[in-house]
PDB file of N, CA and C in Angstrom:
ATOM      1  N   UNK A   1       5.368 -55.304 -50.932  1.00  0.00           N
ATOM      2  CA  UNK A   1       6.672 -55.911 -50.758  1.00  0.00           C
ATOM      3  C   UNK A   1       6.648 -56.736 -49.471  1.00  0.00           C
ATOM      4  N   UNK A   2       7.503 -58.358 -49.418  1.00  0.00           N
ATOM      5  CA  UNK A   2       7.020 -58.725 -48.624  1.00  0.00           C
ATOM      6  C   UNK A   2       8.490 -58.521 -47.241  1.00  0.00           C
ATOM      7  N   UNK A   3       8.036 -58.838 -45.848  1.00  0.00           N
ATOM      8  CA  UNK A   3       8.879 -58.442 -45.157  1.00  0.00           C
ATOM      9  C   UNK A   3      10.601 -58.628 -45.351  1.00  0.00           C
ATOM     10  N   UNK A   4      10.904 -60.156 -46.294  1.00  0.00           N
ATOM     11  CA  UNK A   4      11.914 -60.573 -46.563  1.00  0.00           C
ATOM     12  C   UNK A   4      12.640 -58.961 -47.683  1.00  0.00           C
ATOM     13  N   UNK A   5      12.187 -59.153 -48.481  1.00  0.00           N
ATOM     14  CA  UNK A   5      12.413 -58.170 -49.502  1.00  0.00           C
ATOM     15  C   UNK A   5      12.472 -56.889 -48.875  1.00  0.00           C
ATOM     16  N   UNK A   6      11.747 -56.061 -47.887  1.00  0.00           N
ATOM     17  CA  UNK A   6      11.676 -55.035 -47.582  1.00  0.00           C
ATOM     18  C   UNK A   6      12.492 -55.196 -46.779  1.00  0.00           C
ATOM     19  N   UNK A   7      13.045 -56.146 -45.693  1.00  0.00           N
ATOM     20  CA  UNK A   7      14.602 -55.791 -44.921  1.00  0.00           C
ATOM     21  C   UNK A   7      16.271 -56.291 -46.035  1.00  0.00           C
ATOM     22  N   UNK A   8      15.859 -56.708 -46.708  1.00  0.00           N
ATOM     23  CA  UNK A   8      17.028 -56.675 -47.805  1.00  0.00           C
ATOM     24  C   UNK A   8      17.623 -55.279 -48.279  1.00  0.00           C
ATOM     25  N   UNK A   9      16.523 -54.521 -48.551  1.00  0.00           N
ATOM     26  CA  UNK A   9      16.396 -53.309 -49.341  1.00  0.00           C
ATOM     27  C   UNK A   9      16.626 -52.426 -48.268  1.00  0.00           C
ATOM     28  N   UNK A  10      16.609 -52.668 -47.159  1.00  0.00           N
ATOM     29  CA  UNK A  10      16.817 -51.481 -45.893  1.00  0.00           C
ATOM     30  C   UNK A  10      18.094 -51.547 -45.737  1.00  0.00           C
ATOM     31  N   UNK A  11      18.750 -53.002 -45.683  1.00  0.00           N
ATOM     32  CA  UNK A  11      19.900 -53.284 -45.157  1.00  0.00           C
ATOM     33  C   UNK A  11      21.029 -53.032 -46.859  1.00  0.00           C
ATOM     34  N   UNK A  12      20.231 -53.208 -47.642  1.00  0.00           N
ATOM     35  CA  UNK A  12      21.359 -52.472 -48.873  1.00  0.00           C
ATOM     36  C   UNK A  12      21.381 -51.250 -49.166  1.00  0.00           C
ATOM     37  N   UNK A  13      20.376 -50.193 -48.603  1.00  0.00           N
ATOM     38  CA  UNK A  13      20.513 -48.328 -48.257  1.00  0.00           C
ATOM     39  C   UNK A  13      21.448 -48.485 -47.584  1.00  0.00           C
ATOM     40  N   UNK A  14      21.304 -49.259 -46.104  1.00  0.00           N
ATOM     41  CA  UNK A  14      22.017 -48.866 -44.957  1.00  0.00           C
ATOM     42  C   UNK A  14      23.731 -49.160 -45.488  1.00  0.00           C
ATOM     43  N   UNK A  15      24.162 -49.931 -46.064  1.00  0.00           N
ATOM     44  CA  UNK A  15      25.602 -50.149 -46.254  1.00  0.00           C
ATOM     45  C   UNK A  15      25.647 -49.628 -47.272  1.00  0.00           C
ATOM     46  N   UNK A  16      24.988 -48.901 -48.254  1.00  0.00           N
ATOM     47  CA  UNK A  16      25.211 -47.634 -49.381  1.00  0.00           C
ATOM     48  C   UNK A  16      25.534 -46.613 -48.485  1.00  0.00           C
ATOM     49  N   UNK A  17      24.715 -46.218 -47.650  1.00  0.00           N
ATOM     50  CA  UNK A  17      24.882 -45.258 -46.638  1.00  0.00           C
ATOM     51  C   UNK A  17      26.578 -45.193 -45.868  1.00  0.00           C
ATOM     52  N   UNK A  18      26.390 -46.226 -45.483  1.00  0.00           N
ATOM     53  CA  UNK A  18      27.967 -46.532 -44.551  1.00  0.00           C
ATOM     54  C   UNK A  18      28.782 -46.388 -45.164  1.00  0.00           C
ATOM     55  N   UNK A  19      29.259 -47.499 -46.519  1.00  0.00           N
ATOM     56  CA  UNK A  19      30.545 -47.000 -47.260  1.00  0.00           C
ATOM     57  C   UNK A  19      30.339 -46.122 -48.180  1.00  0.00           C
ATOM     58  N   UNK A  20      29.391 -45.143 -48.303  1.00  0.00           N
ATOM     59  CA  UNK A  20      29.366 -44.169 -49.646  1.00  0.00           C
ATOM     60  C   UNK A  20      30.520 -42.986 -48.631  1.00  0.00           C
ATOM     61  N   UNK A  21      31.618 -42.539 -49.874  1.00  0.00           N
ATOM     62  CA  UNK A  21      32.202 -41.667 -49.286  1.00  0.00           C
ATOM     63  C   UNK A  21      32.382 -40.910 -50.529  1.00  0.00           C
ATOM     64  N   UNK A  22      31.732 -39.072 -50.535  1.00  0.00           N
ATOM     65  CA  UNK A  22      31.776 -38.670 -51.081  1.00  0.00           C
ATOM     66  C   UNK A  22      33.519 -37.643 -51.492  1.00  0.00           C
ATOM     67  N   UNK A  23      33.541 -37.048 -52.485  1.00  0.00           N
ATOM     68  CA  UNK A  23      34.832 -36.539 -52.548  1.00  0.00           C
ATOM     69  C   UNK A  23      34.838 -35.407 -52.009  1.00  0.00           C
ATOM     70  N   UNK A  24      35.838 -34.834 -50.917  1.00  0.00           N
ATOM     71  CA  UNK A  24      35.933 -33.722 -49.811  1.00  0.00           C
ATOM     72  C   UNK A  24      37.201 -33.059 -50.688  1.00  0.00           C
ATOM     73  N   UNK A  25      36.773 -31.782 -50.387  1.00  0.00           N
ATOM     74  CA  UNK A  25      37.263 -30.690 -50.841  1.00  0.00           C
ATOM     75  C   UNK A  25      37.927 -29.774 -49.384  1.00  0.00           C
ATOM     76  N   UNK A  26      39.361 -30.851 -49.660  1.00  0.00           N
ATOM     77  CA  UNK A  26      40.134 -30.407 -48.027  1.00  0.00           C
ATOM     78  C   UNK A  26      40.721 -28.785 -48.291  1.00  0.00           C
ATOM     79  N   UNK A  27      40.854 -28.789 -49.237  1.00  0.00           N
ATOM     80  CA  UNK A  27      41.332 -27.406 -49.061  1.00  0.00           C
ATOM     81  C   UNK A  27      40.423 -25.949 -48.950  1.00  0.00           C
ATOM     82  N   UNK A  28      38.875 -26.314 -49.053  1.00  0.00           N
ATOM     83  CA  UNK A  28      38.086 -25.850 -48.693  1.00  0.00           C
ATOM     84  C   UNK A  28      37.693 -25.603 -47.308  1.00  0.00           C
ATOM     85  N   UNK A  29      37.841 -27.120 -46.829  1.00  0.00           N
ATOM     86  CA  UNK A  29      37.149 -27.193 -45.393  1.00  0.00           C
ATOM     87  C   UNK A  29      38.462 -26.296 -44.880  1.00  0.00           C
ATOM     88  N   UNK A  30      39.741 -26.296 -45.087  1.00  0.00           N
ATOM     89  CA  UNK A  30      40.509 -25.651 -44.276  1.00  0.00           C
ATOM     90  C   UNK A  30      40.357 -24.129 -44.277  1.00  0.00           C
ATOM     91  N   UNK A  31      40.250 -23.543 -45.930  1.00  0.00           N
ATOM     92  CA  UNK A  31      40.414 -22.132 -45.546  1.00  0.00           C
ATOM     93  C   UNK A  31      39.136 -22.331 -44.495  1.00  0.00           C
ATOM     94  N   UNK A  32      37.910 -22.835 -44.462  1.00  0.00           N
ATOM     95  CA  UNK A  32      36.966 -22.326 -43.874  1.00  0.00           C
ATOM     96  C   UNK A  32      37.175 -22.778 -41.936  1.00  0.00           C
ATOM     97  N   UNK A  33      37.648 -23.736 -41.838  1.00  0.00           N
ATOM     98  CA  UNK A  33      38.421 -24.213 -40.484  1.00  0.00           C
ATOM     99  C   UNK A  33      39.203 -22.698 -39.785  1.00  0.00           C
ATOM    100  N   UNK A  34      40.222 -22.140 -40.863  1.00  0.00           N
ATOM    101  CA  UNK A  34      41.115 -21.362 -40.505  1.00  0.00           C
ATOM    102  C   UNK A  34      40.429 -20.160 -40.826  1.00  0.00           C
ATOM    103  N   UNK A  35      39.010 -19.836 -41.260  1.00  0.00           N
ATOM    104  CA  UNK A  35      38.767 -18.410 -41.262  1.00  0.00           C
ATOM    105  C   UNK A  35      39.554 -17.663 -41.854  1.00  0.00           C
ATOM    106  N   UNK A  36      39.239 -16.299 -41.893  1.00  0.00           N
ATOM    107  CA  UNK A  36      40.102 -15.271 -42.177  1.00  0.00           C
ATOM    108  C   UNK A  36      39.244 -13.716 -41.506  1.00  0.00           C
ATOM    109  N   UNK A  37      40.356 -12.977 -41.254  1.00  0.00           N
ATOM    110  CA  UNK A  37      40.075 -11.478 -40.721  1.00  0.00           C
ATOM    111  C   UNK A  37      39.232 -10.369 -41.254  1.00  0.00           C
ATOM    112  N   UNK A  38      39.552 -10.987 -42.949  1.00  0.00           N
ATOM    113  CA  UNK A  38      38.702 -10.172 -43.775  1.00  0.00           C
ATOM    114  C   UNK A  38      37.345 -10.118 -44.023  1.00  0.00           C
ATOM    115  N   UNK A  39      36.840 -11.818 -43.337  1.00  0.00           N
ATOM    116  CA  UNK A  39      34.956 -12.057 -43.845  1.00  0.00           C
ATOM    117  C   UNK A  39      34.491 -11.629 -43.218  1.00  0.00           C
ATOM    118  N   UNK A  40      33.121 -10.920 -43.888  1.00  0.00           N
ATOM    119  CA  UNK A  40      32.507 -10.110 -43.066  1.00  0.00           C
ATOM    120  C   UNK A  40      31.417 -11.345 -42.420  1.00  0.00           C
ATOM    121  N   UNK A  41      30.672 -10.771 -41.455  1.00  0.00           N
ATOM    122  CA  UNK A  41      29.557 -11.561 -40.573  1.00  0.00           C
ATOM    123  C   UNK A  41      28.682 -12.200 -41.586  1.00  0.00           C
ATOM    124  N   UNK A  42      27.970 -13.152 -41.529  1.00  0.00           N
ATOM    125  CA  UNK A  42      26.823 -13.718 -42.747  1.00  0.00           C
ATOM    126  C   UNK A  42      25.847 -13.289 -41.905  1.00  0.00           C
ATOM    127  N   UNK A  43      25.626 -12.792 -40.545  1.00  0.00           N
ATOM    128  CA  UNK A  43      24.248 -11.959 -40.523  1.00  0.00           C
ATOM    129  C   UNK A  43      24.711 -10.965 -39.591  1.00  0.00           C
ATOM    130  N   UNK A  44      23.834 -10.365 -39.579  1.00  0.00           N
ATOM    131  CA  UNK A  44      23.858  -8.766 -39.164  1.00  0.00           C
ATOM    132  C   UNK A  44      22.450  -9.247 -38.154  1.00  0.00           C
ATOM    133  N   UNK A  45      22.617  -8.178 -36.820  1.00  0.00           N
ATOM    134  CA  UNK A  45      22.109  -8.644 -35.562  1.00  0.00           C
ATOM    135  C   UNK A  45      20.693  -7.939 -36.298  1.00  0.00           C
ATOM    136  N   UNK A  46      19.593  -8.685 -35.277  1.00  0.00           N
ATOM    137  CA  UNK A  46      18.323  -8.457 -35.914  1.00  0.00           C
ATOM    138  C   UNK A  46      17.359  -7.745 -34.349  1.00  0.00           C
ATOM    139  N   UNK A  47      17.267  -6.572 -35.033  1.00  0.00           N
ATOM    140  CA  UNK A  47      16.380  -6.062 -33.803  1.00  0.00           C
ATOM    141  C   UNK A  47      15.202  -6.447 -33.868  1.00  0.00           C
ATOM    142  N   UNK A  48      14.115  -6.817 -32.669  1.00  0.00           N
ATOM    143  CA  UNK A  48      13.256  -7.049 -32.888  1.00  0.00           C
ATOM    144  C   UNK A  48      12.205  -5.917 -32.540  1.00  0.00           C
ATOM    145  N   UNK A  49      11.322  -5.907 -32.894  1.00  0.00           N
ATOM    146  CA  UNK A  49      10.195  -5.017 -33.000  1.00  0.00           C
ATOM    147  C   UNK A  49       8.749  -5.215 -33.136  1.00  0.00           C
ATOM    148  N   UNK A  50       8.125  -4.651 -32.702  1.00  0.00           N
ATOM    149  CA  UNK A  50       6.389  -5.186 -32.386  1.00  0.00           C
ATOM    150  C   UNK A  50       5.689  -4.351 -32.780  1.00  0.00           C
ATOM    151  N   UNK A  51       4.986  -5.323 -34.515  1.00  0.00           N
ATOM    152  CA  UNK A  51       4.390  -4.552 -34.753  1.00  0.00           C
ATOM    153  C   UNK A  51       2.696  -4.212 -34.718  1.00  0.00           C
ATOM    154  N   UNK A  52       2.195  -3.370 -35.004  1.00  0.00           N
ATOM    155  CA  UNK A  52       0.980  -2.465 -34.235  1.00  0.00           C
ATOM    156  C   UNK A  52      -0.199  -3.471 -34.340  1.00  0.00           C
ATOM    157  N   UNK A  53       0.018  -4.310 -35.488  1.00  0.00           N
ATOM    158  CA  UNK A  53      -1.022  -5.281 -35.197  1.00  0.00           C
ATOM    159  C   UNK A  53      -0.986  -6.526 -34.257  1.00  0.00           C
ATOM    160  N   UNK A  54       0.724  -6.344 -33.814  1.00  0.00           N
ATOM    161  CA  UNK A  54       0.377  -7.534 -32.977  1.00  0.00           C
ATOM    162  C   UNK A  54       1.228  -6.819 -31.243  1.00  0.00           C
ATOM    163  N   UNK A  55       0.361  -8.131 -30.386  1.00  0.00           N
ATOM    164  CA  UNK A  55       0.362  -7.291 -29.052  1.00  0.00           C
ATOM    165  C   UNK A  55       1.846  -7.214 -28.359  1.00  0.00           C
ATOM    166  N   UNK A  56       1.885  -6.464 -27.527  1.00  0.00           N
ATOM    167  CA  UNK A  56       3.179  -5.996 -26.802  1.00  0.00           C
ATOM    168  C   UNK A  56       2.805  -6.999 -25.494  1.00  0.00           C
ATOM    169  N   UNK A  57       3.387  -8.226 -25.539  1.00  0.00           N
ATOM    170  CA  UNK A  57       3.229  -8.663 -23.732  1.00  0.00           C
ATOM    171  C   UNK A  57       4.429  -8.604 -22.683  1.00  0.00           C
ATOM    172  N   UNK A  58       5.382  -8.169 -23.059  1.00  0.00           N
ATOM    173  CA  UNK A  58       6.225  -7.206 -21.821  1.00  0.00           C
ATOM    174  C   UNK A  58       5.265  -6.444 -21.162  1.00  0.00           C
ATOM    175  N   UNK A  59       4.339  -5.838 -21.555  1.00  0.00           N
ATOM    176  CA  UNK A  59       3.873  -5.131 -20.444  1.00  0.00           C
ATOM    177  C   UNK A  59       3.478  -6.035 -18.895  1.00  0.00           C
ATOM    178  N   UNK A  60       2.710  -7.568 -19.805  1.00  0.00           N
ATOM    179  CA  UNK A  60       2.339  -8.792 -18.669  1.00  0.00           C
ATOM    180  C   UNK A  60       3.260  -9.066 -17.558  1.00  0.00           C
ATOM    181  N   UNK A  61       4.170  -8.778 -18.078  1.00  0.00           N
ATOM    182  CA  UNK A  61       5.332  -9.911 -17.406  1.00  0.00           C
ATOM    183  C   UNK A  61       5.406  -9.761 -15.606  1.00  0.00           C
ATOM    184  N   UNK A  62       5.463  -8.469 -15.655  1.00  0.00           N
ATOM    185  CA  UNK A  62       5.648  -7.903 -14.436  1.00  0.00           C
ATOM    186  C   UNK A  62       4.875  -8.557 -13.374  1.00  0.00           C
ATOM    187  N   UNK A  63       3.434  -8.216 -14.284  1.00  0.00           N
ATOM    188  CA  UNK A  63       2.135  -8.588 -13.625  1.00  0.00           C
ATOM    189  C   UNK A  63       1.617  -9.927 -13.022  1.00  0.00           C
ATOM    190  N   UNK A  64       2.186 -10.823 -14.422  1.00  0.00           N
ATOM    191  CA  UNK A  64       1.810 -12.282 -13.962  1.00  0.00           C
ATOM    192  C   UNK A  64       3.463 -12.907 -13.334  1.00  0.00           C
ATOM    193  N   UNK A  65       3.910 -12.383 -13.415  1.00  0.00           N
ATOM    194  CA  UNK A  65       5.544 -13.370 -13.170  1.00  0.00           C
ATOM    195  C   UNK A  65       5.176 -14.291 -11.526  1.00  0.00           C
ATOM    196  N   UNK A  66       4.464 -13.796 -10.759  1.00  0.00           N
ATOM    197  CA  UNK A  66       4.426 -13.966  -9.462  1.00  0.00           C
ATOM    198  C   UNK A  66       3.508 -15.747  -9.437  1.00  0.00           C
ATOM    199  N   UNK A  67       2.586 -15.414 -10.427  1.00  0.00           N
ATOM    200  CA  UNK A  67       1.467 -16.230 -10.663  1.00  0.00           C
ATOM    201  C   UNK A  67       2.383 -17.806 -11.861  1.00  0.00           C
ATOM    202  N   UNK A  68       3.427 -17.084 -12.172  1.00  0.00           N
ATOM    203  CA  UNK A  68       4.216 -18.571 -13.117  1.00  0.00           C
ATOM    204  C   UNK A  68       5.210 -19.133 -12.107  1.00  0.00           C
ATOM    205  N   UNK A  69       5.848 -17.986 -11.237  1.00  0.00           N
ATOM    206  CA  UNK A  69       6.413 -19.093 -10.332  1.00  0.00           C
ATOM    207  C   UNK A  69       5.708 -20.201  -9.564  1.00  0.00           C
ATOM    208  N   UNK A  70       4.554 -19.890  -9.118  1.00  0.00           N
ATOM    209  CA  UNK A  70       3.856 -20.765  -8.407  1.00  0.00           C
ATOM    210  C   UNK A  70       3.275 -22.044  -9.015  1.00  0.00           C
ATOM    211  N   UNK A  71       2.687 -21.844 -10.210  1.00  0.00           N
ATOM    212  CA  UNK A  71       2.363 -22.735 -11.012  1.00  0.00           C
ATOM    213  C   UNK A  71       3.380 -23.772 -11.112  1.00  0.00           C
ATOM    214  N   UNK A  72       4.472 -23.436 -11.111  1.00  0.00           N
ATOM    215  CA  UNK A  72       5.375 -24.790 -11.831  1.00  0.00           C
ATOM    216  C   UNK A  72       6.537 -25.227 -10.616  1.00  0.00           C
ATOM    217  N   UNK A  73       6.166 -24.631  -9.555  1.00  0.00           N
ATOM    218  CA  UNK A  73       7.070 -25.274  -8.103  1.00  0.00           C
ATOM    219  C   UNK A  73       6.229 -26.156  -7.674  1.00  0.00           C
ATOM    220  N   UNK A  74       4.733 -26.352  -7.976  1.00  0.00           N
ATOM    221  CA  UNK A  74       4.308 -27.458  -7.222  1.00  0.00           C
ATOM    222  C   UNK A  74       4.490 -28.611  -7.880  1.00  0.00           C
TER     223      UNK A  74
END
């Protein structure tokens, strides 16, 4: 495609893009705007945990913390 043709075709997405207005479902967006008391959470808190095949580096932290400040103040 030659450059003429290929910015024609960019510039007729781009104003499909601009005036495409799809149909909104206002009374949707509102209950969901206004919430309610009754919904429960969509996630539930996630503990994390380390497992045996892979390593625990909290133990590092302590150790090297002294050695990362220095690194990145100079």
């Amino acid at each position: 495609m030659g450059r003429g043709r290929q910015k024609a075709k960019a510039t007729r997405q781009a104003r499909e893009m601009k005036y495409f207005s799809p149909q909104t479902d206002l009374t949707a967006l509102q209950r969901e705007l206004r919430g309610s008391e009754q919904s429960s959470p969509l996630r539930e808190p996630v503990e994390e945990t380390v497992d045996e095949g892979e390593d625990d580096y909290s133990a590092y932290v302590d150790k090297y913390v002294d050695d990362y400040d220095e690194d990145y103040r100079r």
